[in-house]
Protein backbone atom coordinates (compact mmCIF):
# COMPACT_ATOMS: atom_id res chain seq x y z
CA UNK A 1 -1.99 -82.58 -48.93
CA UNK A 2 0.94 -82.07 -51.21
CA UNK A 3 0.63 -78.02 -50.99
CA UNK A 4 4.19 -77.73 -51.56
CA UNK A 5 3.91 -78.60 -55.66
CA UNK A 6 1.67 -76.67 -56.38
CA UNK A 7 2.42 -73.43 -58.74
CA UNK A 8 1.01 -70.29 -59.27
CA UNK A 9 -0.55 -70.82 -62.72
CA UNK A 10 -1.37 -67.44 -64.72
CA UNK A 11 -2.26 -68.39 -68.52
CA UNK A 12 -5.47 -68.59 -69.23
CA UNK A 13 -7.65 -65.13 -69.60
CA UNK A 14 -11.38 -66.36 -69.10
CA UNK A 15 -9.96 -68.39 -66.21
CA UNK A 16 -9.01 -65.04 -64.85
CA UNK A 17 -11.65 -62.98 -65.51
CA UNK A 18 -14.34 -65.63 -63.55
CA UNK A 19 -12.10 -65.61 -60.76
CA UNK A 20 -10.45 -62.01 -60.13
CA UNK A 21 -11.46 -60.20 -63.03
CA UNK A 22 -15.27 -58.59 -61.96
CA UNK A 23 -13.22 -57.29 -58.90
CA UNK A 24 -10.07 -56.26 -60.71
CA UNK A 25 -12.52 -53.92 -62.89
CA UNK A 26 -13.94 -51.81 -60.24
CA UNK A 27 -10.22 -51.14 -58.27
CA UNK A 28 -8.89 -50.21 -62.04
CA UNK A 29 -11.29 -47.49 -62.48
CA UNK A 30 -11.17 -45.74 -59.14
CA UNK A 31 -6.79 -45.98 -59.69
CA UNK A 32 -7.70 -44.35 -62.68
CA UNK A 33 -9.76 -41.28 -61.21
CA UNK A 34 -7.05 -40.71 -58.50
CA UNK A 35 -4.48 -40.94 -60.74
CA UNK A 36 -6.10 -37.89 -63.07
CA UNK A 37 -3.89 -38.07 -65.89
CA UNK A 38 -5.09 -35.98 -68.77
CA UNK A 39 -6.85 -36.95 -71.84
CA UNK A 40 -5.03 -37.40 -75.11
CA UNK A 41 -1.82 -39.39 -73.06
CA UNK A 42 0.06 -42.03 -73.73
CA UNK A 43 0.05 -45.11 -71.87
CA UNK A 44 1.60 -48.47 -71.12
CA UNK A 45 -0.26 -51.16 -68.97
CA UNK A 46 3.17 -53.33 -67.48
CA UNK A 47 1.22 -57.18 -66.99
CA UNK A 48 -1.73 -55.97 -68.31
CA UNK A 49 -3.03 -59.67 -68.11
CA UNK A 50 -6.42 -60.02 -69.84
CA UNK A 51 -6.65 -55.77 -70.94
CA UNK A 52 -8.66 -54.92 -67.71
CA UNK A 53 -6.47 -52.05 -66.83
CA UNK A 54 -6.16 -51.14 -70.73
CA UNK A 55 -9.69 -51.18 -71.03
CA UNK A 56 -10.58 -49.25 -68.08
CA UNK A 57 -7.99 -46.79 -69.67
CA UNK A 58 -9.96 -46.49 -73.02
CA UNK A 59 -13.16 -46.49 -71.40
CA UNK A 60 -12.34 -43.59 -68.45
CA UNK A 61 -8.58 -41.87 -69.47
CA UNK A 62 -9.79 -41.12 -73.28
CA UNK A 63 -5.80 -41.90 -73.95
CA UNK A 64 -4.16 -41.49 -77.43
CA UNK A 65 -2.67 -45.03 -77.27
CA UNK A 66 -2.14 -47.82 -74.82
CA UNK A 67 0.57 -50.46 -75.22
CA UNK A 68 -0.30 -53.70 -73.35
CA UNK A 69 2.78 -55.75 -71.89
CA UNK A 70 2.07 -59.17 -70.59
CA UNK A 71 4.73 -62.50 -70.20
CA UNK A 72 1.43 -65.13 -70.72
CA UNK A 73 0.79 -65.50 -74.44
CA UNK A 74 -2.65 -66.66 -73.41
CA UNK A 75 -3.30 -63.53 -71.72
CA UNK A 76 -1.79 -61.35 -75.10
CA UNK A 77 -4.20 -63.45 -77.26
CA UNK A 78 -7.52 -63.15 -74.46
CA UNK A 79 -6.98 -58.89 -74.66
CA UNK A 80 -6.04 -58.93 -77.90
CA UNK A 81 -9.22 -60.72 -79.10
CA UNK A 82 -11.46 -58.80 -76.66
CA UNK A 83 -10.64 -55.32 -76.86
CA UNK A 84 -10.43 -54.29 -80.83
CA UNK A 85 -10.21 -50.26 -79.84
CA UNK A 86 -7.85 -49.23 -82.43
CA UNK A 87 -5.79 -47.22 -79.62
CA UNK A 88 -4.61 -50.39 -77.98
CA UNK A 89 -2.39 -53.20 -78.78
CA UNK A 90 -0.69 -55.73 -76.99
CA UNK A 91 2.85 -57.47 -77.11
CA UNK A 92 4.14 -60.35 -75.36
CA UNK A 93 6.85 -58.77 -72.68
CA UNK A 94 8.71 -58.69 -69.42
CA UNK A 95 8.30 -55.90 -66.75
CA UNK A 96 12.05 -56.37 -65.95
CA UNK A 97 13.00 -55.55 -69.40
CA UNK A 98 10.85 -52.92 -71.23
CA UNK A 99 11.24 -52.96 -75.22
CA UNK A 100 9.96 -49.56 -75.07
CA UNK A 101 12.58 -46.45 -75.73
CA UNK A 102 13.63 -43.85 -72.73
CA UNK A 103 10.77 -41.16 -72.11
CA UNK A 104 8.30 -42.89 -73.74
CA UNK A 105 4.88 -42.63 -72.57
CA UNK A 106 2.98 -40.30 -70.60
CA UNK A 107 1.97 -42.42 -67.96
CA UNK A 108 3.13 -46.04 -66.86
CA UNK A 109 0.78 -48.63 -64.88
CA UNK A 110 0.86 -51.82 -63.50
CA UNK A 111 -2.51 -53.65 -62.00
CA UNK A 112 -2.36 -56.18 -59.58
CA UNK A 113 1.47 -57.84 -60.69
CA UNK A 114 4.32 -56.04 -59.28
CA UNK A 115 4.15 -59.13 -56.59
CA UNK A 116 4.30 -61.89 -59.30
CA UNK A 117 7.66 -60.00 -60.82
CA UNK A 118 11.15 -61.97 -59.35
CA UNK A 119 12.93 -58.60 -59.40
CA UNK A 120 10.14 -55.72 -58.50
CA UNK A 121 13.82 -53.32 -57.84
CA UNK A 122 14.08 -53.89 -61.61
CA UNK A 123 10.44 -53.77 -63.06
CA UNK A 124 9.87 -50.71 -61.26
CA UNK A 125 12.93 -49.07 -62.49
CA UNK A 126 12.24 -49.93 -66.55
CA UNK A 127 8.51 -48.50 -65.57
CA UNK A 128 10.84 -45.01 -64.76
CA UNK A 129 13.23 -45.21 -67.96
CA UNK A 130 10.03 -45.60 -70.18
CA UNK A 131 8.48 -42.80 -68.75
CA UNK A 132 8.81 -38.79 -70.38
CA UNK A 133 10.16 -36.53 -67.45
CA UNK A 134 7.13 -35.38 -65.23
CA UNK A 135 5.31 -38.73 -66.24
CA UNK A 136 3.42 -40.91 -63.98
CA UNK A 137 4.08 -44.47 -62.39
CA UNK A 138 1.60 -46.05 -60.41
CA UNK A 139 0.09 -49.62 -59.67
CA UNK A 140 -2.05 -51.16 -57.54
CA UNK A 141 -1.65 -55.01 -55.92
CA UNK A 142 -4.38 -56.85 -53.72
CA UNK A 143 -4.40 -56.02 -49.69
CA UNK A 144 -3.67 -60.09 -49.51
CA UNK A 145 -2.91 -60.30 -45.85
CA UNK A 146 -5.68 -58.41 -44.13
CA UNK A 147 -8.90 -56.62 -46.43
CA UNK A 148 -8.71 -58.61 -49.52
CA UNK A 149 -12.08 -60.90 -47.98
CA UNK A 150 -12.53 -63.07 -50.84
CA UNK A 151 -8.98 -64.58 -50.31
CA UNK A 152 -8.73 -63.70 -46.93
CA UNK A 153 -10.75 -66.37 -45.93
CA UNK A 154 -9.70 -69.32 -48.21
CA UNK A 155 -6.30 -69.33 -46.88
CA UNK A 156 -7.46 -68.75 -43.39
CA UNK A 157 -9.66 -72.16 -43.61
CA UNK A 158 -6.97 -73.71 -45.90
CA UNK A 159 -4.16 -73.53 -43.24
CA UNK A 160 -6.29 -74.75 -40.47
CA UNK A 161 -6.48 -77.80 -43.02
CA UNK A 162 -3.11 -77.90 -43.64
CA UNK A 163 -0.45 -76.48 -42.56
CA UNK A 164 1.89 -76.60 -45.75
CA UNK A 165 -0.27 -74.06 -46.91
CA UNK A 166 0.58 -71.11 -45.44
CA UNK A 167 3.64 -71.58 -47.84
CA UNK A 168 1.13 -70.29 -50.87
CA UNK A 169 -1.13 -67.65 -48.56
CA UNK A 170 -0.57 -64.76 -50.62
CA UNK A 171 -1.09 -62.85 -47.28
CA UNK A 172 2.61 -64.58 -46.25
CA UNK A 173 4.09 -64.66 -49.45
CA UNK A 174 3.80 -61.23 -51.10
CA UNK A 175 5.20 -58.96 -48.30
CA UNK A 176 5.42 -56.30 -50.74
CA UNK A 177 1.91 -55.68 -50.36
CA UNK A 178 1.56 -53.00 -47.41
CA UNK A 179 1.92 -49.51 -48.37
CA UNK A 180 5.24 -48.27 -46.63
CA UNK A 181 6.80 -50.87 -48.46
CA UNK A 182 5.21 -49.97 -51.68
CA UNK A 183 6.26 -46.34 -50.98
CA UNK A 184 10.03 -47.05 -50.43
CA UNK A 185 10.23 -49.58 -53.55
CA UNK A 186 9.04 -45.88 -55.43
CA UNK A 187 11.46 -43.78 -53.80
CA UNK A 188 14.15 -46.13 -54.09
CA UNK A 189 14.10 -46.41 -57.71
CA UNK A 190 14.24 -42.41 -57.65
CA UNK A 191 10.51 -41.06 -58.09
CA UNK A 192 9.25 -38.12 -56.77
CA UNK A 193 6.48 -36.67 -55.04
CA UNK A 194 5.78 -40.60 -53.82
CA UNK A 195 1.74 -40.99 -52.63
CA UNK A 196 0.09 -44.31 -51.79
CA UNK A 197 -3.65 -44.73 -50.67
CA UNK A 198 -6.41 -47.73 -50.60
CA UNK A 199 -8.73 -48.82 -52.62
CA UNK A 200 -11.81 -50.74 -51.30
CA UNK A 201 -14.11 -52.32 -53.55
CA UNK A 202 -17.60 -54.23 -52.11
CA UNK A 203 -17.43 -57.54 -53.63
CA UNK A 204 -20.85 -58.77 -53.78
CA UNK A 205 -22.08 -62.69 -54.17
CA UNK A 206 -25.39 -63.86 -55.01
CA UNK A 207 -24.94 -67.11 -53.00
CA UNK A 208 -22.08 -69.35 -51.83
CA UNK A 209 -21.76 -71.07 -54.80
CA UNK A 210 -21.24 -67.56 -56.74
CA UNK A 211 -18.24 -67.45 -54.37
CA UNK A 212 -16.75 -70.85 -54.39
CA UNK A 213 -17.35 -71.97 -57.99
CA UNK A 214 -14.13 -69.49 -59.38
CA UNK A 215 -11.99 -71.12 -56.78
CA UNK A 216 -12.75 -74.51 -59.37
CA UNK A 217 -10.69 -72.86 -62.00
CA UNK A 218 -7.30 -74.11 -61.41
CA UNK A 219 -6.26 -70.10 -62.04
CA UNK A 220 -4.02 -68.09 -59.37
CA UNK A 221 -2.62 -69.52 -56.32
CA UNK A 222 -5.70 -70.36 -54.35
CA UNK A 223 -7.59 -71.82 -57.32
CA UNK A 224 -4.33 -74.24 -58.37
CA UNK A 225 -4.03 -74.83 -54.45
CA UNK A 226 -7.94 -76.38 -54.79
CA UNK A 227 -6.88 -77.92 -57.96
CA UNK A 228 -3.73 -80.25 -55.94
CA UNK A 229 -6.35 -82.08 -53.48
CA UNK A 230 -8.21 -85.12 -54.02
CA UNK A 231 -12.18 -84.66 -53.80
CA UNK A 232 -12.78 -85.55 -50.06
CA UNK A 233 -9.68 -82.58 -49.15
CA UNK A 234 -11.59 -80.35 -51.52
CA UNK A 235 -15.04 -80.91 -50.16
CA UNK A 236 -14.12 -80.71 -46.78
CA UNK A 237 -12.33 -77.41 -47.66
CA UNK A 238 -15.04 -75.90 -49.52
CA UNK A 239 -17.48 -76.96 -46.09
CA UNK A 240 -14.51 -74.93 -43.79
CA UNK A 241 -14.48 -72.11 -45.73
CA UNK A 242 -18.47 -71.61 -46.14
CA UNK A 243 -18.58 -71.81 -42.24
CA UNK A 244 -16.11 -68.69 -42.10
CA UNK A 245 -18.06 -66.66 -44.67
CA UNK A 246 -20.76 -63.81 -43.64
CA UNK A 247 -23.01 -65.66 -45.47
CA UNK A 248 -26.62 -63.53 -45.02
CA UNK A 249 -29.70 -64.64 -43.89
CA UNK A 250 -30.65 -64.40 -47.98
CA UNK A 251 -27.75 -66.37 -48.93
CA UNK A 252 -25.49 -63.15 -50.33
CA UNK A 253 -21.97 -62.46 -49.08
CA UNK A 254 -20.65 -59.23 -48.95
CA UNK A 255 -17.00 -58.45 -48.08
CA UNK A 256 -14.40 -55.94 -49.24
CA UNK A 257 -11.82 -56.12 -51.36
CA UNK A 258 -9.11 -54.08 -50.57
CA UNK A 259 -5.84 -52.83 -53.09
CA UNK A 260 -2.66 -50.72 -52.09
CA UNK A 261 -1.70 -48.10 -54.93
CA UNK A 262 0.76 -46.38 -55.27
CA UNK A 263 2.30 -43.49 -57.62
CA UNK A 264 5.10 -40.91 -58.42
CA UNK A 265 6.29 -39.26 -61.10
CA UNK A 266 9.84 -39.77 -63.16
């Protein structure tokens, strides 16, 4: 297996959304409800991907405006075409250069992507500039090395396949997932009043093949892992995996899907 050449592919937003983005939706609204900022804010969504986060924010935060950053154009155009709220819009952007003016926004967020940024120090500093004084900065990232389930066990069967890949287990590869490490990255870049808590979603499946089929979609590590073997290393993956799963005695899988958040305020 020639895990080694495979990259993390992030571009396509219906990709997304059948593999991570049912889950995504029900961790965005409970960071919204601890995060309690008031109505009439404004808001900027850093990687906002496919608008899951931005629409959570319309739907639950009753904002004045939220700005959607993302670096995928594909994403930009998937958000942009599904959520026509006239208090959003979206820009192609980097989270390690903001085009947004000091003191900006009320509150500054980032779902699920401060991992995927090469300089987090940086992103997570431009999150602060942006910010007005008293402002909030938070995000939220997957629990990839112990309580997110769904990918939890992929990699777990996938590196008893093959070793190389452990080099792609999210679990290995995104140390910055764990929440004292999460808190000092905040209180380095010079927020205060630094709090970080879990978030556990149930992720419920209908059957195995509700589970396995996103995993097909050549989106996110895992996926463009599946999408590198040849169809005997796939099938004989997909077989390891199903025999790790608590698969019911009606055919339904239940785990939990766990994310770290984190917030302070600039």
């Amino acid at each position: 297996m020639k895990s080694s050449i495979v990259k993390d592919v992030w571009e396509i937003g219906a990709a997304y959304e059948s593999f991570m983005g049912r889950w995504s939706r029900l961790a965005a609204v409970e960071f919204l409800q601890w995060l309690s900022v008031p109505t009439g804010s404004t808001w900027l969504d850093v990687g906002c991907g496919t608008g899951i986060l931005t629409q959570a924010i319309l739907d639950f935060a009753d904002p004045v405006s939220v700005t959607g950053i993302d670096q995928a154009s594909g994403f930009i155009s998937f958000a942009g075409n599904h959520i026509r709220d006239t208090r959003a819009r979206f820009e192609v952007g980097s989270a390690e250069s903001l085009n947004s003016g000091a003191n900006t926004y009320d509150a500054v967020v980032s779902g699920l992507v401060l991992n995927f940024v090469p300089n987090v120090d940086r992103a997570v500093l431009e999150m602060r500039r942006v910010t007005k004084p008293g402002g909030v900065v938070a995000a939220y990232v997957w629990d990839y090395a112990d309580k997110m389930g769904l990918l939890r066990h992929f990699w777990d069967a996938a590196v008893a396949l093959d070793s190389q890949a452990a080099m792609l287990d999210e679990g290995k590869r995104f140390l910055l997932c764990d929440p004292e490490r999460l808190r000092n990255l905040f209180v380095a870049q010079g927020l205060n009043d630094v709090d970080v808590r879990s978030i556990d979603v149930q992720t419920h499946c209908v059957d195995f093949q509700d589970y396995w089929s996103p995993f097909l979609s050549g989106q996110g590590p895992a996926p463009s892992y599946v999408a590198s073997l040849n169809n005997d290393q796939r099938a004989d993956l997909r077989e390891r995996v199903r025999a790790r799963l608590p698969i019911s005695a009606h055919g339904t899988i239940d785990l939990i899907a766990r994310a770290w958040a984190v917030k302070g305020y600039s």
